[in-house]
N, C-alpha and C. Protein backbone atom coordinates (compact mmCIF):
# COMPACT_ATOMS: atom_id res chain seq x y z
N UNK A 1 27.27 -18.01 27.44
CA UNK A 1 25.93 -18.54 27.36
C UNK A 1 25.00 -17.45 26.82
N UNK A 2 24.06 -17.90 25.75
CA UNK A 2 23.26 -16.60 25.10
C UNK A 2 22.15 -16.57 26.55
N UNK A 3 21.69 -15.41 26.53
CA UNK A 3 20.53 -14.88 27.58
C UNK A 3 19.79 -13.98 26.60
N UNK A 4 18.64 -14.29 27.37
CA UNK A 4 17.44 -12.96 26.73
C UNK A 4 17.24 -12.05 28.31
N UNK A 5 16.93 -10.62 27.89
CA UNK A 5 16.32 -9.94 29.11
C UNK A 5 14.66 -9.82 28.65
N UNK A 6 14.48 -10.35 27.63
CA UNK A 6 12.77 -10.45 27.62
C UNK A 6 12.44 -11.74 27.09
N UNK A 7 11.15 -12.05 27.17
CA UNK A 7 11.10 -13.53 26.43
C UNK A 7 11.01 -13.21 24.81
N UNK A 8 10.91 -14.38 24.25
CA UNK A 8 11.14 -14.19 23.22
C UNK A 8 10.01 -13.86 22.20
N UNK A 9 8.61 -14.32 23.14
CA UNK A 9 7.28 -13.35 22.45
C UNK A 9 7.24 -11.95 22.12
N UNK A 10 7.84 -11.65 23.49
CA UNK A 10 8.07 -9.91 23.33
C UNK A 10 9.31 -9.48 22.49
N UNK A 11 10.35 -10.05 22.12
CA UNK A 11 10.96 -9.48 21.29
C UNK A 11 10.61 -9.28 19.76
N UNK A 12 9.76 -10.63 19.44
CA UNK A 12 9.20 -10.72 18.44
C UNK A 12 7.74 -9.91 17.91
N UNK A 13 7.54 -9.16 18.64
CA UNK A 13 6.78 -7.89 19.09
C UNK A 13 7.28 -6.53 18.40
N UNK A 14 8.43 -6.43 18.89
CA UNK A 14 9.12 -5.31 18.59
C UNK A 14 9.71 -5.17 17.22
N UNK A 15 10.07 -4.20 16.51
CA UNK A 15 10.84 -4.27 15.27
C UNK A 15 12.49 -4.20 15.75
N UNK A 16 13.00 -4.72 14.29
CA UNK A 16 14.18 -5.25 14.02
C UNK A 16 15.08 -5.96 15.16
N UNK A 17 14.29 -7.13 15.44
CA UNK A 17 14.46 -8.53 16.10
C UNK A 17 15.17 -9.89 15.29
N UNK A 18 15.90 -9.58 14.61
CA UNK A 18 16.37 -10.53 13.73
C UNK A 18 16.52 -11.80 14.85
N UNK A 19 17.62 -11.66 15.32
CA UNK A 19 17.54 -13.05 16.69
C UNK A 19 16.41 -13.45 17.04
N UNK A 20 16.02 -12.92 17.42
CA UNK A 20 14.47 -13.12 18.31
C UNK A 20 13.64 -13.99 16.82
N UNK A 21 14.02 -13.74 15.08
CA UNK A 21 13.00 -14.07 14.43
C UNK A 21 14.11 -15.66 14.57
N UNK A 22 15.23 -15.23 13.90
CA UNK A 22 15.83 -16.43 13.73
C UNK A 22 15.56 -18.19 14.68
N UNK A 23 15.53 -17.38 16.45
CA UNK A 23 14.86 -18.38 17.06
C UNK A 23 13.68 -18.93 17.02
N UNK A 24 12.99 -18.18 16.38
CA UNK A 24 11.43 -18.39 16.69
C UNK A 24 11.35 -19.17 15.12
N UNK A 25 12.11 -19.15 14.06
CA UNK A 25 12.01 -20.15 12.89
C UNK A 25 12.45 -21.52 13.39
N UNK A 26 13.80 -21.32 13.87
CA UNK A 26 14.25 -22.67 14.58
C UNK A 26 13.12 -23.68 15.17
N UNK A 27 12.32 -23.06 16.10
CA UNK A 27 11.76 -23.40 17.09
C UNK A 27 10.54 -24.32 16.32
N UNK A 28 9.98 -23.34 15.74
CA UNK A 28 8.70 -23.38 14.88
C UNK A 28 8.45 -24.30 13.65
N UNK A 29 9.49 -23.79 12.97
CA UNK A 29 8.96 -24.22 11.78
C UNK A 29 8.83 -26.32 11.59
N UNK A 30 9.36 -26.97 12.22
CA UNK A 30 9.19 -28.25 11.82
C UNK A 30 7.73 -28.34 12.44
N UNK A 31 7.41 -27.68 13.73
CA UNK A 31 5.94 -27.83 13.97
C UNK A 31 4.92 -27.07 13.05
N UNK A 32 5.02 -25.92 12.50
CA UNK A 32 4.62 -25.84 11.51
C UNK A 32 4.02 -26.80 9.91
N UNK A 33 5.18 -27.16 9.94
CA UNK A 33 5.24 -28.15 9.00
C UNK A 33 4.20 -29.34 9.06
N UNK A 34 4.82 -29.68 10.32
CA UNK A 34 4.19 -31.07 10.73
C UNK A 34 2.33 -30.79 10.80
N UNK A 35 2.20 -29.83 11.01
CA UNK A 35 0.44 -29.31 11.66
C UNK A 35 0.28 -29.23 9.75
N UNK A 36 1.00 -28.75 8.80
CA UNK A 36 0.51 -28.77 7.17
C UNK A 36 0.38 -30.37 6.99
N UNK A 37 1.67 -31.06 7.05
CA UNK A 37 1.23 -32.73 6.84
C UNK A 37 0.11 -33.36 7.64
N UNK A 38 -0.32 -33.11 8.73
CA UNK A 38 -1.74 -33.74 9.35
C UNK A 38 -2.66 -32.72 8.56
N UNK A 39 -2.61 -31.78 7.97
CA UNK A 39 -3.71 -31.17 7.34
C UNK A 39 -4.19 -32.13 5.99
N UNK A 40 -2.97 -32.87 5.67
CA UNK A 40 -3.33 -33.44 4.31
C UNK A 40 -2.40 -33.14 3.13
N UNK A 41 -1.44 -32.15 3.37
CA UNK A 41 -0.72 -31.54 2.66
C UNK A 41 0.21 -32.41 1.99
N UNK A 42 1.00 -32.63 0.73
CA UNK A 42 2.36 -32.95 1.06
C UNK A 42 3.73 -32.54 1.16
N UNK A 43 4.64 -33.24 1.72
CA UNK A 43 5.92 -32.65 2.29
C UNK A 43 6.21 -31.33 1.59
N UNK A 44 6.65 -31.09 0.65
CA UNK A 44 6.58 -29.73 -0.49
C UNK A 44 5.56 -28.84 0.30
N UNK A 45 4.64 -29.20 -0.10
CA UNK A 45 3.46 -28.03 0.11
C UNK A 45 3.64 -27.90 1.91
N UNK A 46 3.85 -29.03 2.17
CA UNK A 46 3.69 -28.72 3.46
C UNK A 46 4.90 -27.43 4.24
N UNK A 47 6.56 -27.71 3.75
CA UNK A 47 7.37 -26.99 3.82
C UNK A 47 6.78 -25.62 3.24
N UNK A 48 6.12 -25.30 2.14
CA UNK A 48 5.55 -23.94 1.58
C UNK A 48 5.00 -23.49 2.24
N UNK A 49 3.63 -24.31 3.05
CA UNK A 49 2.61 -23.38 3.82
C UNK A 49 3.66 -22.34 5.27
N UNK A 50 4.54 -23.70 5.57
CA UNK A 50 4.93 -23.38 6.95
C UNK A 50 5.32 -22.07 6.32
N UNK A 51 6.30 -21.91 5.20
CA UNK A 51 7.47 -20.71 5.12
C UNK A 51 5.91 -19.44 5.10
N UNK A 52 4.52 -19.67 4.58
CA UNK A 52 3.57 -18.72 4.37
C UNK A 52 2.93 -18.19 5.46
N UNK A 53 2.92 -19.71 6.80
CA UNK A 53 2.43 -18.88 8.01
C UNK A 53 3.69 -18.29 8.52
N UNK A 54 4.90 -18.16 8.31
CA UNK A 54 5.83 -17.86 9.08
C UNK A 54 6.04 -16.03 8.38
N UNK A 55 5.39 -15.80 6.97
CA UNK A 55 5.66 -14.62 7.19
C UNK A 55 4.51 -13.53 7.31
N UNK A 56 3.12 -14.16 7.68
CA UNK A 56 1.93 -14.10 7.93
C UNK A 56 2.92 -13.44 9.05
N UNK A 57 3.48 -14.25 10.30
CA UNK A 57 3.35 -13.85 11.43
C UNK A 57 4.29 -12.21 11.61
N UNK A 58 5.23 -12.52 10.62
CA UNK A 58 6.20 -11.16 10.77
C UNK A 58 5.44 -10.07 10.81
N UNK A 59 4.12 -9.91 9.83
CA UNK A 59 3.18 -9.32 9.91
C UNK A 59 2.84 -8.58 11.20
N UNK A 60 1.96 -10.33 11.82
CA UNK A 60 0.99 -10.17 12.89
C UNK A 60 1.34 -10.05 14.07
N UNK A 61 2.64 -10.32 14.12
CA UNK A 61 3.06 -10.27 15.81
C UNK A 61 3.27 -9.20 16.10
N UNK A 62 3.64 -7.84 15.46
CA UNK A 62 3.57 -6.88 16.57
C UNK A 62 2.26 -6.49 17.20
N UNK A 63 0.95 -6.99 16.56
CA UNK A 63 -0.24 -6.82 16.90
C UNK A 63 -0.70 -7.69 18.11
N UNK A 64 -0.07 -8.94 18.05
CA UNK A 64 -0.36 -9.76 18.61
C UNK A 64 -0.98 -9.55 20.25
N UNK A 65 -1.88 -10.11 21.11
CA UNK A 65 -2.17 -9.55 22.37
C UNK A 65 -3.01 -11.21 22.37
N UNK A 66 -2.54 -12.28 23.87
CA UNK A 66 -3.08 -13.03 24.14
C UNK A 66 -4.56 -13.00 24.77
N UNK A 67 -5.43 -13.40 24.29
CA UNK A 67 -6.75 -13.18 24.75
C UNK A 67 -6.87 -14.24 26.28
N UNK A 68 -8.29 -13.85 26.76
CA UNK A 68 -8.96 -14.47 27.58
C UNK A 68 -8.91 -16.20 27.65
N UNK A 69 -7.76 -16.92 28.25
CA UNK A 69 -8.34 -18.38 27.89
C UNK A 69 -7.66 -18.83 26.78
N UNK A 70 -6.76 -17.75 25.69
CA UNK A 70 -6.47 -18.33 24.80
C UNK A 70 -4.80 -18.47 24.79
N UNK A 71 -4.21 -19.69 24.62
CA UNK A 71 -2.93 -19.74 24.14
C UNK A 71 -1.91 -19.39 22.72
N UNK A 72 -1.19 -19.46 22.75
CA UNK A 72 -0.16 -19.32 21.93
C UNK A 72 -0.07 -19.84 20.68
N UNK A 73 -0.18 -21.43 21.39
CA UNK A 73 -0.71 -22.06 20.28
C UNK A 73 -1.48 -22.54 19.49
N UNK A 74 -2.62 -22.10 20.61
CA UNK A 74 -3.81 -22.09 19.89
C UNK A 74 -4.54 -21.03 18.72
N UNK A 75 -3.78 -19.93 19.26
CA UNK A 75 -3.89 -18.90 17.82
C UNK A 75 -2.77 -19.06 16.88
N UNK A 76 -1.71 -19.37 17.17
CA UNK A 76 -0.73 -19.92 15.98
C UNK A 76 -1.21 -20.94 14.93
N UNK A 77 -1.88 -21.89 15.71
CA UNK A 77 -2.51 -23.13 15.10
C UNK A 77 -3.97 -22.53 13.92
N UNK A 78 -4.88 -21.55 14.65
CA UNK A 78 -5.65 -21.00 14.16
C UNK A 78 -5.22 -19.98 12.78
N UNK A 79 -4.08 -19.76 12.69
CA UNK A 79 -3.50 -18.96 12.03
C UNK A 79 -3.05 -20.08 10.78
N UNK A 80 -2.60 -21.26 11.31
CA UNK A 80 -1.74 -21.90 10.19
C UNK A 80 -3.28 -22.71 9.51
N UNK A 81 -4.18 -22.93 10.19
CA UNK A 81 -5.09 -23.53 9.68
C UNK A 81 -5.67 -22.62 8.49
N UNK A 82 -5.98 -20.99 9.10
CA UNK A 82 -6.28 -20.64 7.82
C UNK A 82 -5.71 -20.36 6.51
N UNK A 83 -4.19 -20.74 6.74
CA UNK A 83 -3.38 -19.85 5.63
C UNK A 83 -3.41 -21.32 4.82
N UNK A 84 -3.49 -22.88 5.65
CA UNK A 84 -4.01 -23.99 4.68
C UNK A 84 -4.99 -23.82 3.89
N UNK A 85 -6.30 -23.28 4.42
CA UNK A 85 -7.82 -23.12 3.95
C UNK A 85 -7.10 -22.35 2.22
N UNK A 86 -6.34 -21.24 2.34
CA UNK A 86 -5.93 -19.92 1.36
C UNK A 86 -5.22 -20.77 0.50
N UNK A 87 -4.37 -21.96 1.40
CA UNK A 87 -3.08 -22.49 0.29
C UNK A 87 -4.23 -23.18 -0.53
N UNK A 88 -5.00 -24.21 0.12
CA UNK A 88 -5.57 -25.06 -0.88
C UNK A 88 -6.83 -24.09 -1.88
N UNK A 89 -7.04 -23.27 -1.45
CA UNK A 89 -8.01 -22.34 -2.12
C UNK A 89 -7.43 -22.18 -3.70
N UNK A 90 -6.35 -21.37 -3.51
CA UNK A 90 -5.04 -20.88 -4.33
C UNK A 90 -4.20 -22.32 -5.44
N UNK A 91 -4.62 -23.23 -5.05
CA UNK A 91 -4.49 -24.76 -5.64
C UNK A 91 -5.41 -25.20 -5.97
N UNK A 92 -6.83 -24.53 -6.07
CA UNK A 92 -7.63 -25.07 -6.19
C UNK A 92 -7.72 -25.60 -7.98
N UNK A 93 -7.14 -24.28 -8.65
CA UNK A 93 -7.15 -23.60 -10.07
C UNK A 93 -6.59 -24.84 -11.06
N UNK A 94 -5.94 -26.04 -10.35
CA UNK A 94 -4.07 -26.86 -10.74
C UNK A 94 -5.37 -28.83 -11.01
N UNK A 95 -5.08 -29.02 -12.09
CA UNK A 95 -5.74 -30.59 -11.82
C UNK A 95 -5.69 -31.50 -10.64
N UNK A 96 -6.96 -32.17 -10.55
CA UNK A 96 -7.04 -33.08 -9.39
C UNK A 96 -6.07 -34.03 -9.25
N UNK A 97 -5.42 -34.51 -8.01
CA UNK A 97 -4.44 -35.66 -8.09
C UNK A 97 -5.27 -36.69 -8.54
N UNK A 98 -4.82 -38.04 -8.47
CA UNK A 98 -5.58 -39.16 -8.45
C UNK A 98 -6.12 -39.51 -7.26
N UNK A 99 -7.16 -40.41 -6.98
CA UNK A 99 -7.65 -41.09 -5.91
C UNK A 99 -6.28 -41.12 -4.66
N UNK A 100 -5.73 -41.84 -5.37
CA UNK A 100 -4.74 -42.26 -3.90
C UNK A 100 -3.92 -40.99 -3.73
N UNK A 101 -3.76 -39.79 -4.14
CA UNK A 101 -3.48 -38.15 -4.23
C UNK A 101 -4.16 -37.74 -2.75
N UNK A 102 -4.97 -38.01 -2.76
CA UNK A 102 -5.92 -37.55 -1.55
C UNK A 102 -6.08 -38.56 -0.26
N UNK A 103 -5.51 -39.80 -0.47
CA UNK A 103 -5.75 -40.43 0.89
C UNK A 103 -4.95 -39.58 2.09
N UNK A 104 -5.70 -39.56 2.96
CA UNK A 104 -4.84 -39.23 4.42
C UNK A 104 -5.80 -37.42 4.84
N UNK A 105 -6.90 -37.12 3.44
CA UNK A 105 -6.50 -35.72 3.62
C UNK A 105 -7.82 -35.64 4.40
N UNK A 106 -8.26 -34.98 5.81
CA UNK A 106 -9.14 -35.29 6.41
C UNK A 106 -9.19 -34.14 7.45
N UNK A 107 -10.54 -32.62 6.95
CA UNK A 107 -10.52 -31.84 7.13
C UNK A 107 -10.86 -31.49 8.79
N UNK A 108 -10.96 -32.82 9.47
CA UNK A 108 -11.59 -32.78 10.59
C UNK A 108 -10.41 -32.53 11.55
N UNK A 109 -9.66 -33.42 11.19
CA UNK A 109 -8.29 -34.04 11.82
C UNK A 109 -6.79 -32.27 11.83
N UNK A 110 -7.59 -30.90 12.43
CA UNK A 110 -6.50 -29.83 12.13
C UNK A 110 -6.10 -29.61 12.93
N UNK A 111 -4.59 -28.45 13.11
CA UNK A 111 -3.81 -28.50 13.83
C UNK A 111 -4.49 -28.84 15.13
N UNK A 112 -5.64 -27.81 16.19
CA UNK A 112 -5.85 -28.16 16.95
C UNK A 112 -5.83 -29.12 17.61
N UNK A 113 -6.04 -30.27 16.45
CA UNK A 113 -6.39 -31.81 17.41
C UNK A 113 -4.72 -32.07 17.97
N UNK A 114 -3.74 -31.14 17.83
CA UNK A 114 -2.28 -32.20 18.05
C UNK A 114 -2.15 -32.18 19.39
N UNK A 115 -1.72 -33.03 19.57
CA UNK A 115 -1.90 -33.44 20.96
C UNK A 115 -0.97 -32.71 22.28
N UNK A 116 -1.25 -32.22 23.34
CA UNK A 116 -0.26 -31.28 23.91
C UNK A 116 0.88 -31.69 24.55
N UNK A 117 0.97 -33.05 24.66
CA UNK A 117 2.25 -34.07 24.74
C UNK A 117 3.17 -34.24 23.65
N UNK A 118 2.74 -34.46 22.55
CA UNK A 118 3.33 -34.14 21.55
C UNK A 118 3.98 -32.76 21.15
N UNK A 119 3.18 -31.54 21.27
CA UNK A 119 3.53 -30.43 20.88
C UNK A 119 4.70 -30.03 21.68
N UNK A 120 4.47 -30.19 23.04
CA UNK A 120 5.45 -29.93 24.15
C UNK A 120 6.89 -30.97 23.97
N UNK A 121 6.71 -31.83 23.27
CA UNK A 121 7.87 -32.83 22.96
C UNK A 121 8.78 -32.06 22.16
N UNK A 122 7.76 -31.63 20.97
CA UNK A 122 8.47 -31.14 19.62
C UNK A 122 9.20 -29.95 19.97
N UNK A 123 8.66 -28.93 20.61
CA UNK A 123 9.25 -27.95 20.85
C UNK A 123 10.56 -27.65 21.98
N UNK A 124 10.21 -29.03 22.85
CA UNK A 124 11.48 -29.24 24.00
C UNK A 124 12.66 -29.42 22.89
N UNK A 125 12.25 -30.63 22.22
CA UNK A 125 13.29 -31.07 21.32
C UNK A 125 14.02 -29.86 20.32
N UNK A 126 13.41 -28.75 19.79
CA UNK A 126 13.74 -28.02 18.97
C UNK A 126 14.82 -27.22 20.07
N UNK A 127 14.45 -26.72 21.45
CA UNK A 127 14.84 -25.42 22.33
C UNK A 127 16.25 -26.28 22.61
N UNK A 128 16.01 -27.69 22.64
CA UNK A 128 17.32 -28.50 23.61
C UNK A 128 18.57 -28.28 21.69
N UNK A 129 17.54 -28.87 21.16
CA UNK A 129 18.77 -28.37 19.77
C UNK A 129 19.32 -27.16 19.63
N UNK A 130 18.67 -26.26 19.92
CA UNK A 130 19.29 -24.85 19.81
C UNK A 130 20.10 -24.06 20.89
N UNK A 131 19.88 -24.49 22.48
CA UNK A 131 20.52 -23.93 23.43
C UNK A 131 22.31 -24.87 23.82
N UNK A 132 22.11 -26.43 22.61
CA UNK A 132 23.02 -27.21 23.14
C UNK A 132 24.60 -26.39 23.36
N UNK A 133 24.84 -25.64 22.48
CA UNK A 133 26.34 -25.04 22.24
C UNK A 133 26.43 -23.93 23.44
N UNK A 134 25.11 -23.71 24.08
CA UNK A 134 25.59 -22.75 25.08
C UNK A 134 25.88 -23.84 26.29
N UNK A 135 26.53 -25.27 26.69
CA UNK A 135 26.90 -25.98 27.34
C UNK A 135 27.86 -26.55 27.32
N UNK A 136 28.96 -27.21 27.95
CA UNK A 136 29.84 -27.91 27.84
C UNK A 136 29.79 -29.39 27.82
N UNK A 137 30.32 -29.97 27.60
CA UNK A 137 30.05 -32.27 27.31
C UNK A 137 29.67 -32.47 28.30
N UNK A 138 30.46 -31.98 29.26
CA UNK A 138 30.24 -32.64 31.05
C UNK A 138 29.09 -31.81 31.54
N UNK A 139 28.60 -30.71 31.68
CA UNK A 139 26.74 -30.75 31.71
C UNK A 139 26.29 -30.81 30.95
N UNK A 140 26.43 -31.09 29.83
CA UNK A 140 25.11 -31.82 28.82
C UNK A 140 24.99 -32.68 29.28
N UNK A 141 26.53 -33.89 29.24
CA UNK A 141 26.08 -35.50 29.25
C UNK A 141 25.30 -35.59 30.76
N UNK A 142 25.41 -34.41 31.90
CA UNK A 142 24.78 -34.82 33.34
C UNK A 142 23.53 -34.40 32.84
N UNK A 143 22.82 -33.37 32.20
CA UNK A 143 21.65 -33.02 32.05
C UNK A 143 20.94 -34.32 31.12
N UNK A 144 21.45 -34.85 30.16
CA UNK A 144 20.31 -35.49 29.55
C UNK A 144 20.75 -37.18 30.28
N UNK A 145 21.79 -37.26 31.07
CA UNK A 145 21.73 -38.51 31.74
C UNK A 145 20.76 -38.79 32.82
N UNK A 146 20.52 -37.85 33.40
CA UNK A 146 19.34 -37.69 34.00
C UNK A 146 17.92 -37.37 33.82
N UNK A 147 17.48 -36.48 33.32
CA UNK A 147 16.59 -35.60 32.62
C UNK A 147 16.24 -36.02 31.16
N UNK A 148 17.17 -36.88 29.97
CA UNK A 148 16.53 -37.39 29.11
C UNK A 148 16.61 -38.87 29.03
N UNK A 149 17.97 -39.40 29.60
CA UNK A 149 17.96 -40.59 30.17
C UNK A 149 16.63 -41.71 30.98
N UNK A 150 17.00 -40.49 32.22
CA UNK A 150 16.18 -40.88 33.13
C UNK A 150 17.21 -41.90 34.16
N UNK A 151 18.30 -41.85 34.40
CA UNK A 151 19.28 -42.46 35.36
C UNK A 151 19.32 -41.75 36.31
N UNK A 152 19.69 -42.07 37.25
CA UNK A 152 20.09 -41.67 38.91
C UNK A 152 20.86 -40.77 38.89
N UNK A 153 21.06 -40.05 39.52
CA UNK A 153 21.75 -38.89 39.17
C UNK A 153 23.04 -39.79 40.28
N UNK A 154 23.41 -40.19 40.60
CA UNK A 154 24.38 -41.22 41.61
C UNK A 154 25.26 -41.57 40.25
N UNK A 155 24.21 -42.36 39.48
CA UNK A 155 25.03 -43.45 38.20
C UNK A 155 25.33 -42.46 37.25
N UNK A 156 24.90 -41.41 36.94
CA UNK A 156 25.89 -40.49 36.24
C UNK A 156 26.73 -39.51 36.85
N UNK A 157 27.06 -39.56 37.85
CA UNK A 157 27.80 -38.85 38.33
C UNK A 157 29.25 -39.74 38.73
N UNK A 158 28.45 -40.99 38.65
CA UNK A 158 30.30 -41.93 38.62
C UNK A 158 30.36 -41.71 37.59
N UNK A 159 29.72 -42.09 36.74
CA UNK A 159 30.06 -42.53 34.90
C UNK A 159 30.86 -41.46 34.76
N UNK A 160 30.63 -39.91 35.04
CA UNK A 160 31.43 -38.31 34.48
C UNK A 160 32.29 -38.43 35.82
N UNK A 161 32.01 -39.05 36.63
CA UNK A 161 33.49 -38.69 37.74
C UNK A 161 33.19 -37.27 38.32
N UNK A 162 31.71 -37.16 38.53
CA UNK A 162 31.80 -35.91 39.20
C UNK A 162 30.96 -35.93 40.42
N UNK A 163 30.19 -35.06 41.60
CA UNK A 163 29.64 -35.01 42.54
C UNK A 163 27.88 -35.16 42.06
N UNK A 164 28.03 -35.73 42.51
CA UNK A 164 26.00 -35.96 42.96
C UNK A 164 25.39 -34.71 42.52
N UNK A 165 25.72 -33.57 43.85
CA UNK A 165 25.52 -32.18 43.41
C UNK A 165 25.95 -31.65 42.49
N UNK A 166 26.75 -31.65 41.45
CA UNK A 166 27.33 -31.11 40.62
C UNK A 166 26.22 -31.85 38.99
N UNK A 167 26.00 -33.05 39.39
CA UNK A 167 24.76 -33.36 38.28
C UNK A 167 23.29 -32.58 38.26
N UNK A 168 23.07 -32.33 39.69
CA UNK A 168 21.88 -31.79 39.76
C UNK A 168 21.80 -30.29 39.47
N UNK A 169 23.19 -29.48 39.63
CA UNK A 169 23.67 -28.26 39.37
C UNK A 169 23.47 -28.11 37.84
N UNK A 170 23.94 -29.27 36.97
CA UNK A 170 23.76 -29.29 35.69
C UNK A 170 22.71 -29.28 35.29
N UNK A 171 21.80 -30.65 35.75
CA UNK A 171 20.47 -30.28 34.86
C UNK A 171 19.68 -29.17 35.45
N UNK A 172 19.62 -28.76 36.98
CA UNK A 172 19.22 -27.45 36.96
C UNK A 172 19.69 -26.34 35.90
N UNK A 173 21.01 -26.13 35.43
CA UNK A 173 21.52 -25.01 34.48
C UNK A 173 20.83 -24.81 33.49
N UNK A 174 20.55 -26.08 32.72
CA UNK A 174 20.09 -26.76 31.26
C UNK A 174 18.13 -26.29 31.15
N UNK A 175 17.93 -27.26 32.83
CA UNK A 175 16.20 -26.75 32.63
C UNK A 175 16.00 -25.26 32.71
N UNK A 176 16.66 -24.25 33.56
CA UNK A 176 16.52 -22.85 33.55
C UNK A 176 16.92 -22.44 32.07
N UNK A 177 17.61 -22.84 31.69
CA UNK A 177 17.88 -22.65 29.98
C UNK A 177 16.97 -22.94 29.07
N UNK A 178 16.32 -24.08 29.48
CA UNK A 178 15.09 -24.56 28.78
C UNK A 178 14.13 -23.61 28.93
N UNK A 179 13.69 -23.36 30.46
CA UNK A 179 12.49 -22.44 30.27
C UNK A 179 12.84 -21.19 29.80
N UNK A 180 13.66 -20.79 29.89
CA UNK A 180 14.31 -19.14 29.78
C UNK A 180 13.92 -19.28 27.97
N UNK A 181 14.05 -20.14 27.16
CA UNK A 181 14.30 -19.80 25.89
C UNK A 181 12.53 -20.45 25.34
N UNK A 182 11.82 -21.16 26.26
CA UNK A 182 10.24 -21.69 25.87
C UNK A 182 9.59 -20.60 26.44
N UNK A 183 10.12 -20.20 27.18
CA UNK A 183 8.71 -18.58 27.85
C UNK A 183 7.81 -18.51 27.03
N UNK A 184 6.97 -18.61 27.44
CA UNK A 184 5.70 -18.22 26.82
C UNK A 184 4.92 -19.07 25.57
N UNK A 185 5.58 -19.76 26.00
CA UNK A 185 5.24 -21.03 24.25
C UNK A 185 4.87 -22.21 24.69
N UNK A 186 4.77 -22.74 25.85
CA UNK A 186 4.18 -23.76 26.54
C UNK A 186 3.45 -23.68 27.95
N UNK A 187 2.08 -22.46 27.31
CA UNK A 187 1.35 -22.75 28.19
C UNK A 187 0.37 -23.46 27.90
């Protein structure tokens, strides 16, 4: 099973963190992305900006220091918003699309507004894709029979033929895995 002895903010802090970057692309970048397409962007551009805030951050993170009140993602978000402001600046130079080029694009509507149910979805979903291989069939299938399911931990524990306790052992394994690899990214 992979382990960190720091979270993964702080590794990404430090120099020559390749792991630590590799996860943090995994993690990131479709939310990235997704915060360029509600900007107005499209898919293309939108994949471009992400790869532009992503090496913005290689930059900025060893500097990085969470302020007063402020989250993670709220300066990430602040970060990708401006490197949109730079992308479209930098596009400014290129002919206008047509009318229907621009529907959807609505400067009000930026990352900030995404919703923290959503964000927290996207990023569960990214950490559960990436930690899956550190598990075996029989606690995965008990962790998300319960936990993404939403079944009794009784009815999956006949279904796998295993103990009651032994399901709850699982998705306990899986959620400590979960948080161990979100530290610091969903507050």
């Amino acid at each position: 099973m992979h382990t960190t002895s720091q979270t993964l903010l702080e590794r990404l802090q430090q120099p020559d963190q390749p792991d630590a970057w590799t996860r943090f692309v995994n993690l990131y970048t479709p939310l990235l992305a997704m915060w360029a397409r509600r900007q107005g962007l499209q898919e293309a551009d939108a994949e471009d900006l992400a790869q532009e805030v992503l090496v913005k951050l290689v930059r900025v993170m060893p500097s990085y220091e969470r302020g007063e009140g402020q989250s993670f993602r709220g300066w990430l978000s602040q970060i990708s918003k401006n490197q949109c402001h730079d992308f479209r600046r930098r596009r400014a130079t290129r002919a206008l699309p047509g009318a229907d080029g621009l529907s959807g694009v609505n400067d009000r509507e930026l990352a900030t507004d995404l919703d923290e149910i959503e964000y927290r979805r996207l990023l569960v979903d990214q950490a559960q894709k990436l930690i899956r291989p550190d598990f075996n069939e029989t606690t995965w299938a008990a962790y998300t029979g319960v936990a993404v399911e939403g079944r009794s931990a009784t009815e999956v524990a006949t279904g796998l033929k295993m103990s009651v306790n032994a399901v709850y052992t699982a998705r306990h394994r899986v959620l400590a895995r979960l948080r161990e690899e979100l530290d610091g990214f969903l507050d």
